[in-house]
Protein backbone atom coordinates (compact mmCIF):
# COMPACT_ATOMS: atom_id res chain seq x y z
CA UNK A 1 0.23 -15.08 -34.69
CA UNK A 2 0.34 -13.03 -31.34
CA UNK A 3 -0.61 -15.40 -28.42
CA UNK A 4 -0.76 -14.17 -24.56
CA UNK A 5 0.96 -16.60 -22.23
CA UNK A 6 -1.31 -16.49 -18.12
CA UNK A 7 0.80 -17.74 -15.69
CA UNK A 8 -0.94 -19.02 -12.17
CA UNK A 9 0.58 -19.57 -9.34
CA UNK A 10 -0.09 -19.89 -5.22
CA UNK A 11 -2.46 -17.51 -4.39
CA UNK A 12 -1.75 -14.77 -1.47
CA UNK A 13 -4.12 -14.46 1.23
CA UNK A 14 -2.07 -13.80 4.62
CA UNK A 15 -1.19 -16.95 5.52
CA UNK A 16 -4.10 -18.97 4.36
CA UNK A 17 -4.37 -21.42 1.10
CA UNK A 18 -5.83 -20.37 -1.87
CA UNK A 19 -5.67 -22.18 -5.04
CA UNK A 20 -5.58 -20.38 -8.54
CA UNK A 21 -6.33 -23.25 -11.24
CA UNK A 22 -4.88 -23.68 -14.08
CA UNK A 23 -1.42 -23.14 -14.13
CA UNK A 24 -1.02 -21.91 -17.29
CA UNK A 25 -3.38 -20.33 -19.97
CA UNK A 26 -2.45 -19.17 -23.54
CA UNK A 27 -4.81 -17.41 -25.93
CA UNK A 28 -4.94 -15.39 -28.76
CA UNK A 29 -4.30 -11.23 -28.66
CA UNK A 30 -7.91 -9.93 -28.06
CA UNK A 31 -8.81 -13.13 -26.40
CA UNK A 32 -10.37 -12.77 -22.74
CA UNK A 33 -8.50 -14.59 -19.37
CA UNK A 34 -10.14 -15.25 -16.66
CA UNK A 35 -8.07 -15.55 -13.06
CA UNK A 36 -9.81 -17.11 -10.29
CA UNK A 37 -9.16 -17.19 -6.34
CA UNK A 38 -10.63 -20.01 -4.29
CA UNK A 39 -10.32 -19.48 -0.16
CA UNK A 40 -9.86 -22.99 0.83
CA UNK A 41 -9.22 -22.85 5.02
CA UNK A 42 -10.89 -18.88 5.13
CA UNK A 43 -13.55 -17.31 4.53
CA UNK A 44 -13.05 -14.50 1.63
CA UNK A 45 -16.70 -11.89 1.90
CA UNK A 46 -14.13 -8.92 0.55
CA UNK A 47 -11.23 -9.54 -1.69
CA UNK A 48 -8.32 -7.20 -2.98
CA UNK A 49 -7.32 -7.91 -6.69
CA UNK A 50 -3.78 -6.50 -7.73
CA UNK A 51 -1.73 -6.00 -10.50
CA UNK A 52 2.00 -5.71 -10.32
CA UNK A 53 3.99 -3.92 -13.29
CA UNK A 54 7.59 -5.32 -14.22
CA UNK A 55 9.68 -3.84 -11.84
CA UNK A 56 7.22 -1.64 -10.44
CA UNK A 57 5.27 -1.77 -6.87
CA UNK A 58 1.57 -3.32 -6.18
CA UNK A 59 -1.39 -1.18 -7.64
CA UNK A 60 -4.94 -1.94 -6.64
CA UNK A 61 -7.33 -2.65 -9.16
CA UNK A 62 -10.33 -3.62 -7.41
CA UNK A 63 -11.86 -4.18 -4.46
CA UNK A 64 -14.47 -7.52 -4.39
CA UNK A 65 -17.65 -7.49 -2.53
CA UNK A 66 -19.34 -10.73 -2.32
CA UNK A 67 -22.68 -11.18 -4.20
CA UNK A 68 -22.33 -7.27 -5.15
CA UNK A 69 -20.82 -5.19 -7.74
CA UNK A 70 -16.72 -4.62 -7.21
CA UNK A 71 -15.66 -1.40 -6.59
CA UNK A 72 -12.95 -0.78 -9.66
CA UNK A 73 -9.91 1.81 -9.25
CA UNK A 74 -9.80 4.85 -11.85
CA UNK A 75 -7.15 3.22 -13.86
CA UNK A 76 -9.01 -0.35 -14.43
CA UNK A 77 -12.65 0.30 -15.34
CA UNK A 78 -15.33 -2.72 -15.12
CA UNK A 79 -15.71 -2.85 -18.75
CA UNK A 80 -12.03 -4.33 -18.88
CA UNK A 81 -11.47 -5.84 -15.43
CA UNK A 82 -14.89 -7.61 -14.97
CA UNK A 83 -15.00 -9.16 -11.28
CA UNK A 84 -17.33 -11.83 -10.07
CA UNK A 85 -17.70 -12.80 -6.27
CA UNK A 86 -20.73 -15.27 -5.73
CA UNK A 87 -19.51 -16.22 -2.57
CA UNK A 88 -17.00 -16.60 0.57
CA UNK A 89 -14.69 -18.97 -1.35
CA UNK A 90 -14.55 -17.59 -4.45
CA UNK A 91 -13.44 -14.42 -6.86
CA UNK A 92 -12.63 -14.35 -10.41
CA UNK A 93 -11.09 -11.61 -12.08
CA UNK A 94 -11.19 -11.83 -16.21
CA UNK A 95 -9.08 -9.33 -18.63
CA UNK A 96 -10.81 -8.56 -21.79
CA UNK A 97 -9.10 -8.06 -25.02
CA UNK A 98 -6.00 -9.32 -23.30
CA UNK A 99 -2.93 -7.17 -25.00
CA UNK A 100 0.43 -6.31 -24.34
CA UNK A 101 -0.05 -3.53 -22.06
CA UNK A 102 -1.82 -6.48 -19.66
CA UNK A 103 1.66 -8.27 -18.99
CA UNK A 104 1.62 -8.45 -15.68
CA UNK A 105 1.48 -10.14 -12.03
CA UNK A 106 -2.03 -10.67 -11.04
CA UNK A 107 -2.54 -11.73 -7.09
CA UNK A 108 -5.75 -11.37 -4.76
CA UNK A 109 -5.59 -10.68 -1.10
CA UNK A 110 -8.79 -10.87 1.53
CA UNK A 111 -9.65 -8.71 4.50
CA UNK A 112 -8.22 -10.83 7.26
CA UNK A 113 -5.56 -8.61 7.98
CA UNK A 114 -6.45 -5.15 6.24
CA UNK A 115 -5.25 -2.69 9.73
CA UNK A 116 -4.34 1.12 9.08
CA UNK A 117 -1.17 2.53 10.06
CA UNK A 118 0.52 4.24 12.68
CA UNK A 119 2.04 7.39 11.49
CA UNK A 120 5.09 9.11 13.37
CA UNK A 121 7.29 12.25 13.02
CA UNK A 122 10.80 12.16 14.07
CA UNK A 123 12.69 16.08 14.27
CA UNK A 124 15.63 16.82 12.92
CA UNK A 125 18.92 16.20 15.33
CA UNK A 126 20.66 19.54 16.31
CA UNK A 127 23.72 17.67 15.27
CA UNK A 128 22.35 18.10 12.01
CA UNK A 129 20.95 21.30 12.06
CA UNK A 130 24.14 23.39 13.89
CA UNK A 131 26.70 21.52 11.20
CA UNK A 132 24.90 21.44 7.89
CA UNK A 133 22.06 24.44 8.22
CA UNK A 134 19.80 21.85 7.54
CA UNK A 135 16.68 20.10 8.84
CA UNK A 136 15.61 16.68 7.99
CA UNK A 137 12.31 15.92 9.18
CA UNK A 138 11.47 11.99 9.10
CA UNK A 139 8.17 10.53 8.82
CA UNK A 140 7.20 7.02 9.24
CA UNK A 141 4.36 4.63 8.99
CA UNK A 142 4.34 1.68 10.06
CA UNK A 143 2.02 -1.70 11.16
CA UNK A 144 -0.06 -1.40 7.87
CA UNK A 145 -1.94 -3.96 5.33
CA UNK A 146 -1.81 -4.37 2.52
CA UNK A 147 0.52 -1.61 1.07
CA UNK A 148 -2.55 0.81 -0.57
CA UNK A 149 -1.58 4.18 1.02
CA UNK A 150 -0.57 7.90 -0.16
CA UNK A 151 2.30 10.00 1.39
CA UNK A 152 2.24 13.85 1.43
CA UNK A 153 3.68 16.52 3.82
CA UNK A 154 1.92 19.71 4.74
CA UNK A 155 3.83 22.78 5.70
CA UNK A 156 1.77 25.70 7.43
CA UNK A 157 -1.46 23.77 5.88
CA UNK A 158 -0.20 23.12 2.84
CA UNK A 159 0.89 20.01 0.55
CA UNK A 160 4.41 20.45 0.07
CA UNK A 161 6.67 18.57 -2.95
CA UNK A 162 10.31 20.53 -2.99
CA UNK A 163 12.35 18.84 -0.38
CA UNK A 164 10.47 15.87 -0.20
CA UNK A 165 11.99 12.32 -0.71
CA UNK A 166 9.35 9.56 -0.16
CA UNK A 167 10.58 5.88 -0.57
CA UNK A 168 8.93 4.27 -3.61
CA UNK A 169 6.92 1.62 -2.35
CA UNK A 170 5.94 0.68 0.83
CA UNK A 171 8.43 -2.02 2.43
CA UNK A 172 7.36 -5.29 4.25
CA UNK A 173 8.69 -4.79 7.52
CA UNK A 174 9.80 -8.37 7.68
CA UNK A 175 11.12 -8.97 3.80
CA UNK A 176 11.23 -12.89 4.21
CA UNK A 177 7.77 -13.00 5.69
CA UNK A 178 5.41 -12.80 2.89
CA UNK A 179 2.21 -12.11 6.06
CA UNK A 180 4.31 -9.14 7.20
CA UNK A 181 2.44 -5.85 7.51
CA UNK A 182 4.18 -2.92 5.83
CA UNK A 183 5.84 0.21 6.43
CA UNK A 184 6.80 3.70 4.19
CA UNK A 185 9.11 6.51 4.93
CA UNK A 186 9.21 9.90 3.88
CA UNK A 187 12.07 13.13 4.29
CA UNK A 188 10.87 16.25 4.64
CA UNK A 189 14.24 18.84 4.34
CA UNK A 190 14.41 22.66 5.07
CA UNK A 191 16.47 25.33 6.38
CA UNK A 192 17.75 25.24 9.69
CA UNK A 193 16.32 28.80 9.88
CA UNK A 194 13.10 27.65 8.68
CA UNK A 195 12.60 24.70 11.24
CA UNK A 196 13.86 27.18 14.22
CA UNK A 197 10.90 28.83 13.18
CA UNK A 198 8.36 27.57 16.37
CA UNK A 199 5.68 29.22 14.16
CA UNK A 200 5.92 27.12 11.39
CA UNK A 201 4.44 23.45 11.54
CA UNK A 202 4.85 20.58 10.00
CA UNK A 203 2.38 17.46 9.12
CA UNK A 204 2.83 14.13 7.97
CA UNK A 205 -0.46 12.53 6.33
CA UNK A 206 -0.75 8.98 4.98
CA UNK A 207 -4.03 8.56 3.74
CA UNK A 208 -4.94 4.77 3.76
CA UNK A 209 -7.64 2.56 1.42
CA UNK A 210 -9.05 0.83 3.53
CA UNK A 211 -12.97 -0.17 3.60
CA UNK A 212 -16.47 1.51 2.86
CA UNK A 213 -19.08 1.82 4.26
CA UNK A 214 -21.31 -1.15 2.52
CA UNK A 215 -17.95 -4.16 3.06
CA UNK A 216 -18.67 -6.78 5.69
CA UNK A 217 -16.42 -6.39 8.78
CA UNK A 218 -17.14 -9.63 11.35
CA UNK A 219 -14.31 -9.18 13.58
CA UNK A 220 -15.46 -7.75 17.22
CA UNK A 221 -11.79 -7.36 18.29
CA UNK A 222 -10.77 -4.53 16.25
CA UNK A 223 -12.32 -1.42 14.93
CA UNK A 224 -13.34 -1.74 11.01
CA UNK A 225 -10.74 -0.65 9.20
CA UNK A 226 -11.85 2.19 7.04
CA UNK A 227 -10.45 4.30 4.16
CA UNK A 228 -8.74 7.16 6.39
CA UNK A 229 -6.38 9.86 6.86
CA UNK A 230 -3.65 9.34 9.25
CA UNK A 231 -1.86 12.17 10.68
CA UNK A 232 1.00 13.10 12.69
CA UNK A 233 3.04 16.46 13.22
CA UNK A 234 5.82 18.71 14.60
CA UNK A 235 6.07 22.43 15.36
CA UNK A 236 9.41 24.15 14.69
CA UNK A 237 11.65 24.48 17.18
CA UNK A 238 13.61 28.20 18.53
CA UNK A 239 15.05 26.49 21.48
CA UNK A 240 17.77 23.90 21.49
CA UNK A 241 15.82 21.26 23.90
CA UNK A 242 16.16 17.63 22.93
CA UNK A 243 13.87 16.70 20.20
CA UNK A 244 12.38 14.09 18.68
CA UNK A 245 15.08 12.94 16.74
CA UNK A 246 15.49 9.47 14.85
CA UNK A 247 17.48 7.55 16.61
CA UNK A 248 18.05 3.83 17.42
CA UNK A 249 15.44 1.85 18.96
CA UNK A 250 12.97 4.12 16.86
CA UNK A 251 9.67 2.36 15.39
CA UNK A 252 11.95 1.34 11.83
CA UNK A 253 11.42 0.26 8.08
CA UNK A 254 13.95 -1.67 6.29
CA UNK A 255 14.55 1.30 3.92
CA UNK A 256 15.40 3.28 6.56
CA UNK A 257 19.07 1.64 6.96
CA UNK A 258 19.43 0.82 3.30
CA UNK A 259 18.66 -3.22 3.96
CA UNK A 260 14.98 -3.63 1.78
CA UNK A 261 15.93 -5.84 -0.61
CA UNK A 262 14.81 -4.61 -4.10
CA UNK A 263 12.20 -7.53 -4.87
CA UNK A 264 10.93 -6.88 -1.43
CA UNK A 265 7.73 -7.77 -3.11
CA UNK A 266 7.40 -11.17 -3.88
CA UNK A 267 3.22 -11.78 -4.11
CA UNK A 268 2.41 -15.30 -5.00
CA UNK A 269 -0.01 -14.41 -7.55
CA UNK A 270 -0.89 -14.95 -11.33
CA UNK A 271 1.47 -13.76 -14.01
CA UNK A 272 0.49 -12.90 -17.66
CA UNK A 273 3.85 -12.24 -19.85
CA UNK A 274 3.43 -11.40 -23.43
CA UNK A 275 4.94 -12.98 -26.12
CA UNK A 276 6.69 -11.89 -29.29
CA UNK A 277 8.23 -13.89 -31.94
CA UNK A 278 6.79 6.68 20.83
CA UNK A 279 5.34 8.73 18.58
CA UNK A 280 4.08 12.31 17.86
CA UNK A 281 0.18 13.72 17.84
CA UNK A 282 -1.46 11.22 16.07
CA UNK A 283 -4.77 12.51 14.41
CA UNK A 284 -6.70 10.38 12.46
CA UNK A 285 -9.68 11.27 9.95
CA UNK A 286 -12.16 8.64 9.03
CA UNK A 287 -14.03 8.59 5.76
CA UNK A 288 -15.14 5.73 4.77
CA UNK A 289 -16.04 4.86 1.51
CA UNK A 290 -16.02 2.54 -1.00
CA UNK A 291 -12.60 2.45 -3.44
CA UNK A 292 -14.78 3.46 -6.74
């Protein structure tokens, strides 16, 4: 007989204590598991469930609204990920006709720190340009939580893929701090002849998942943090004036100099295993909106 092995751990939540309860589960293939978060020192009105593959990055799966319906991602629909979130202390998060394809890392996060990032384009060096006949254009964004956001360069006003080398995951931008806000980088290469072009121009866009409209946002400090598109740019260059350039000092990510660690990510979440036998223009577009 098939069984499916749950494995809880410490919960996540930016620094303060949840409690996932039990520590282990085992049930039968088919069987349903249910994975609960309780806030103990916070309180929790919006929650973030995750799931993360085997040697793959987070993925968000749904976002938890207290005493209303969650707002599921395309890839986990309702019918399979059921959420419940009576109150401020507590979410639960059950798979249905658990299976093989479930074996995973299961982890919730709340809204205490959800912030957008900053976005920055760094020009290609004329070192580079005048000895390869190349441009590397470097974007970078930075300050961000959690790691939900989409890279994608825009040449002349439109998405570009060739040339493109995006890291695979956003980095935490201190890897031993599991409260660190993260950070992504992206290459954008061309001609030399193509970036001396000062017609052509160049945009970096992160879009970001952050709230909707209808989620709870207490905190006068701040602006709410909504689901947005963050933008920054460059224009190509004809003359040789210093540029923008990477250099050191920049605003940096770990990947940048080769030093994230591969498990980079190391949630503290719930675990089910089967078993067998100064920057550029900044422009920023707000639409909020739930993450249905």
């Amino acid at each position: 007989m098939l069984m499916v092995l749950l494995l809880l751990g410490p919960g996540s939540g930016l620094g303060a204590l949840v409690i996932q309860d039990p520590s282990t589960v085992i049930c039968k293939s088919g069987a349903s598991v249910k994975i609960e978060c309780r806030a103990v020192d916070f309180q929790a009105t919006t929650v973030f469930w995750y799931r993360q593959l085997p040697a793959q990055g987070l993925t968000l799966m749904a976002t938890s609204n207290m005493g209303s319906s969650a707002a599921h991602e395309r890839d986990f629909p309702a019918a399979k990920f059921p959420v419940n979130h009576p109150n401020d202390r507590f979410s639960r998060l059950t798979v249905t006709s658990a299976s093989p394809a479930d074996s995973s890392l299961y982890f919730c996060e709340d809204l205490g720190k959800v912030k957008p990032p900053t976005v920055t384009v760094f020009e290609p060096s004329e070192a580079e340009t005048s000895r390869t006949q190349k441009a590397t254009l470097v974007c970078l964004a930075t300050g961000f939580y959690p790691d939900h956001v989409e890279l994608s360069w825009w040449v002349n006003g439109k998405e570009v893929q060739n040339g493109v080398s995006t890291d695979p995951q956003p980095y935490r931008e201190r890897p031993n701090d599991n409260s660190s806000n993260y950070c992504l980088s992206s290459r954008l290469r061309v001609s030399s002849v193509f970036w001396h072009n000062p017609r052509n121009h160049f945009r970096c866009q992160v879009q970001f998942h952050g709230l909707g409209d209808d989620d709870k946002w207490d905190d006068p400090t701040r602006p709410k943090p909504v689901t947005q598109n963050i933008s920054a740019e460059a224009w190509g260059r004809a003359d040789p004036q210093p540029s923008r350039a990477l250099q050191l000092g920049s605003p940096h990510c770990p990947s940048l100099y080769g030093s994230a660690p591969l498990g980079h990510h190391v949630p503290r979440g719930s675990g089910l295993v089967w078993l067998r036998g100064q920057g550029t223009r900044k422009t920023v577009h707000a639409s909020a909106r739930s993450l249905a």
